[in-house]
Protein backbone atom coordinates (compact mmCIF):
# COMPACT_ATOMS: atom_id res chain seq x y z
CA UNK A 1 93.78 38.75 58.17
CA UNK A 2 92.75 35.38 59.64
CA UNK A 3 88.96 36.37 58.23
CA UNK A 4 90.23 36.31 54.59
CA UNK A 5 91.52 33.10 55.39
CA UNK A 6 88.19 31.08 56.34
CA UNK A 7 86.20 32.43 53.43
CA UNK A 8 87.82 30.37 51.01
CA UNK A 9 87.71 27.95 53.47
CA UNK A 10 84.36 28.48 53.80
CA UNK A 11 83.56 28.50 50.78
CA UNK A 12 85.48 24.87 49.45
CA UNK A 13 83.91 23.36 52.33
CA UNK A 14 80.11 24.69 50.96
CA UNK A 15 81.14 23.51 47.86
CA UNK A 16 82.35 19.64 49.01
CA UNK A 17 78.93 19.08 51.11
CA UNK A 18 76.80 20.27 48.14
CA UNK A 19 79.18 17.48 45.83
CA UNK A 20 78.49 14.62 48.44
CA UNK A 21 75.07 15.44 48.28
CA UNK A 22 74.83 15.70 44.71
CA UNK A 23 76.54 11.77 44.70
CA UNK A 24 74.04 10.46 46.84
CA UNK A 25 71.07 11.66 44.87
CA UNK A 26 73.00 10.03 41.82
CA UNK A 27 73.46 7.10 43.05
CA UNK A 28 69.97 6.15 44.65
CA UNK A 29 68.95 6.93 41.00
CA UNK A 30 71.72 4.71 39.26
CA UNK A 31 71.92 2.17 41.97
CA UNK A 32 69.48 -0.11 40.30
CA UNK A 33 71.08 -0.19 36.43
CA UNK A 34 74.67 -0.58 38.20
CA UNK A 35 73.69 -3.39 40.17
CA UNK A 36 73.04 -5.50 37.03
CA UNK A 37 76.59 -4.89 35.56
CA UNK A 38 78.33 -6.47 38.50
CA UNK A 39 79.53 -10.37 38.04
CA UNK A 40 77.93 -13.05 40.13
CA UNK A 41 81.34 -13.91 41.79
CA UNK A 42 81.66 -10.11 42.94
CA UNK A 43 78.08 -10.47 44.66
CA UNK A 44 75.98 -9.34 42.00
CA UNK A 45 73.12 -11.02 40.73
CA UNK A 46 73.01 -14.90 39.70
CA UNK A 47 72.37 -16.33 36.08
CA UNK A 48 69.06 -17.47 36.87
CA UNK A 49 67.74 -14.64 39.09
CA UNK A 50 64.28 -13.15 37.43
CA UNK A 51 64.20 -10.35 35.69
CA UNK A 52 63.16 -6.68 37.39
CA UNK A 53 59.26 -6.08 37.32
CA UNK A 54 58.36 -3.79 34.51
CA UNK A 55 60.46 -5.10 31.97
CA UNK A 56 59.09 -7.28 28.84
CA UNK A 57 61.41 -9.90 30.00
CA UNK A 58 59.49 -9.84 33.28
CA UNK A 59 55.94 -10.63 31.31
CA UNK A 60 57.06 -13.21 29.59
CA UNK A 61 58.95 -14.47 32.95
CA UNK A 62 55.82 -14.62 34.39
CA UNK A 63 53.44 -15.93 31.69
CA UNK A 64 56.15 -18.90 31.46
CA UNK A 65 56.02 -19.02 35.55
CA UNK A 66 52.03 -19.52 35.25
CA UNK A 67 51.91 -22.05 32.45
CA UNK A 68 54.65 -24.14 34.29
CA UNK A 69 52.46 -24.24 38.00
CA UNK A 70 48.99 -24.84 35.82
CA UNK A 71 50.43 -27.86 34.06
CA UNK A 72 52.45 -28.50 37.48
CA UNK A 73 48.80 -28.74 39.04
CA UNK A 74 47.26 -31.26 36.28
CA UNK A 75 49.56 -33.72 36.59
CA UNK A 76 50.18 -33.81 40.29
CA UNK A 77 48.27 -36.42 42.25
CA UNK A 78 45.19 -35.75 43.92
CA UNK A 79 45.14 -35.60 47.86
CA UNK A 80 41.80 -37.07 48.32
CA UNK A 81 42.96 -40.36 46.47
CA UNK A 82 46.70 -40.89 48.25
CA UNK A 83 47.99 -43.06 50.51
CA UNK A 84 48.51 -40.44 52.77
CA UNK A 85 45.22 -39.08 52.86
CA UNK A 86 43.77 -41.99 55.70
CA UNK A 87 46.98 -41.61 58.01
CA UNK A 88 45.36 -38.22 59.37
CA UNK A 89 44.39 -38.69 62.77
C-alpha cells in the first residue's frame, strides 16, 4: 500500500517543478513589458528616463540627443581662447 501512495505524490510533485519552471521562462520573457507598468514611487522607472533601444521613440530620442550636444558644441567657448587656458603649468 504505501507504493500507491507516493505515485500521486510523485506525480503532483513532477507536475509543481515543471509549473515553476514554466513561470520562470515567462517571466524572463515578460519581465521587460512589466517593468514599464510599475509607478515611479513603487521603484519603477522615472518620467524622464529614455526610452528602450529599438523603439521609434528611441530614434527620435536620439536624433533630439545629437542635435542638442552639436548646437551644445557651437556655442560653448573655445579652450584655446579662455582664461583658463594659461593657468596650466
Amino acid at each position: 500500500m504505501p507504493v500507491a501512495r507516493r505515485v500521486p505524490a510523485l506525480v503532483c510533485l513532477v507536475l509543481l517543478s515543471s509549473s515553476l519552471g514554466g513561470c520562470g521562462s515567462i517571466s524572463s520573457f515578460m519581465a521587460g513589458g512589466m517593468a514599464d507598468l510599475i509607478p515611479a514611487w513603487a521603484g519603477g522607472l522615472p518620467a524622464d528616463a529614455p526610452p528602450r533601444p529599438g523603439s521609434p521613440e528611441y530614434d527620435a530620442y536620439m536624433k533630439r540627443r545629437e542635435n542638442a550636444e552639436q548646437s551644445a558644441g557651437q556655442t560653448g567657448l573655445d579652450p584655446t581662447t579662455s582664461s583658463s587656458a594659461s593657468a596650466v603649468h
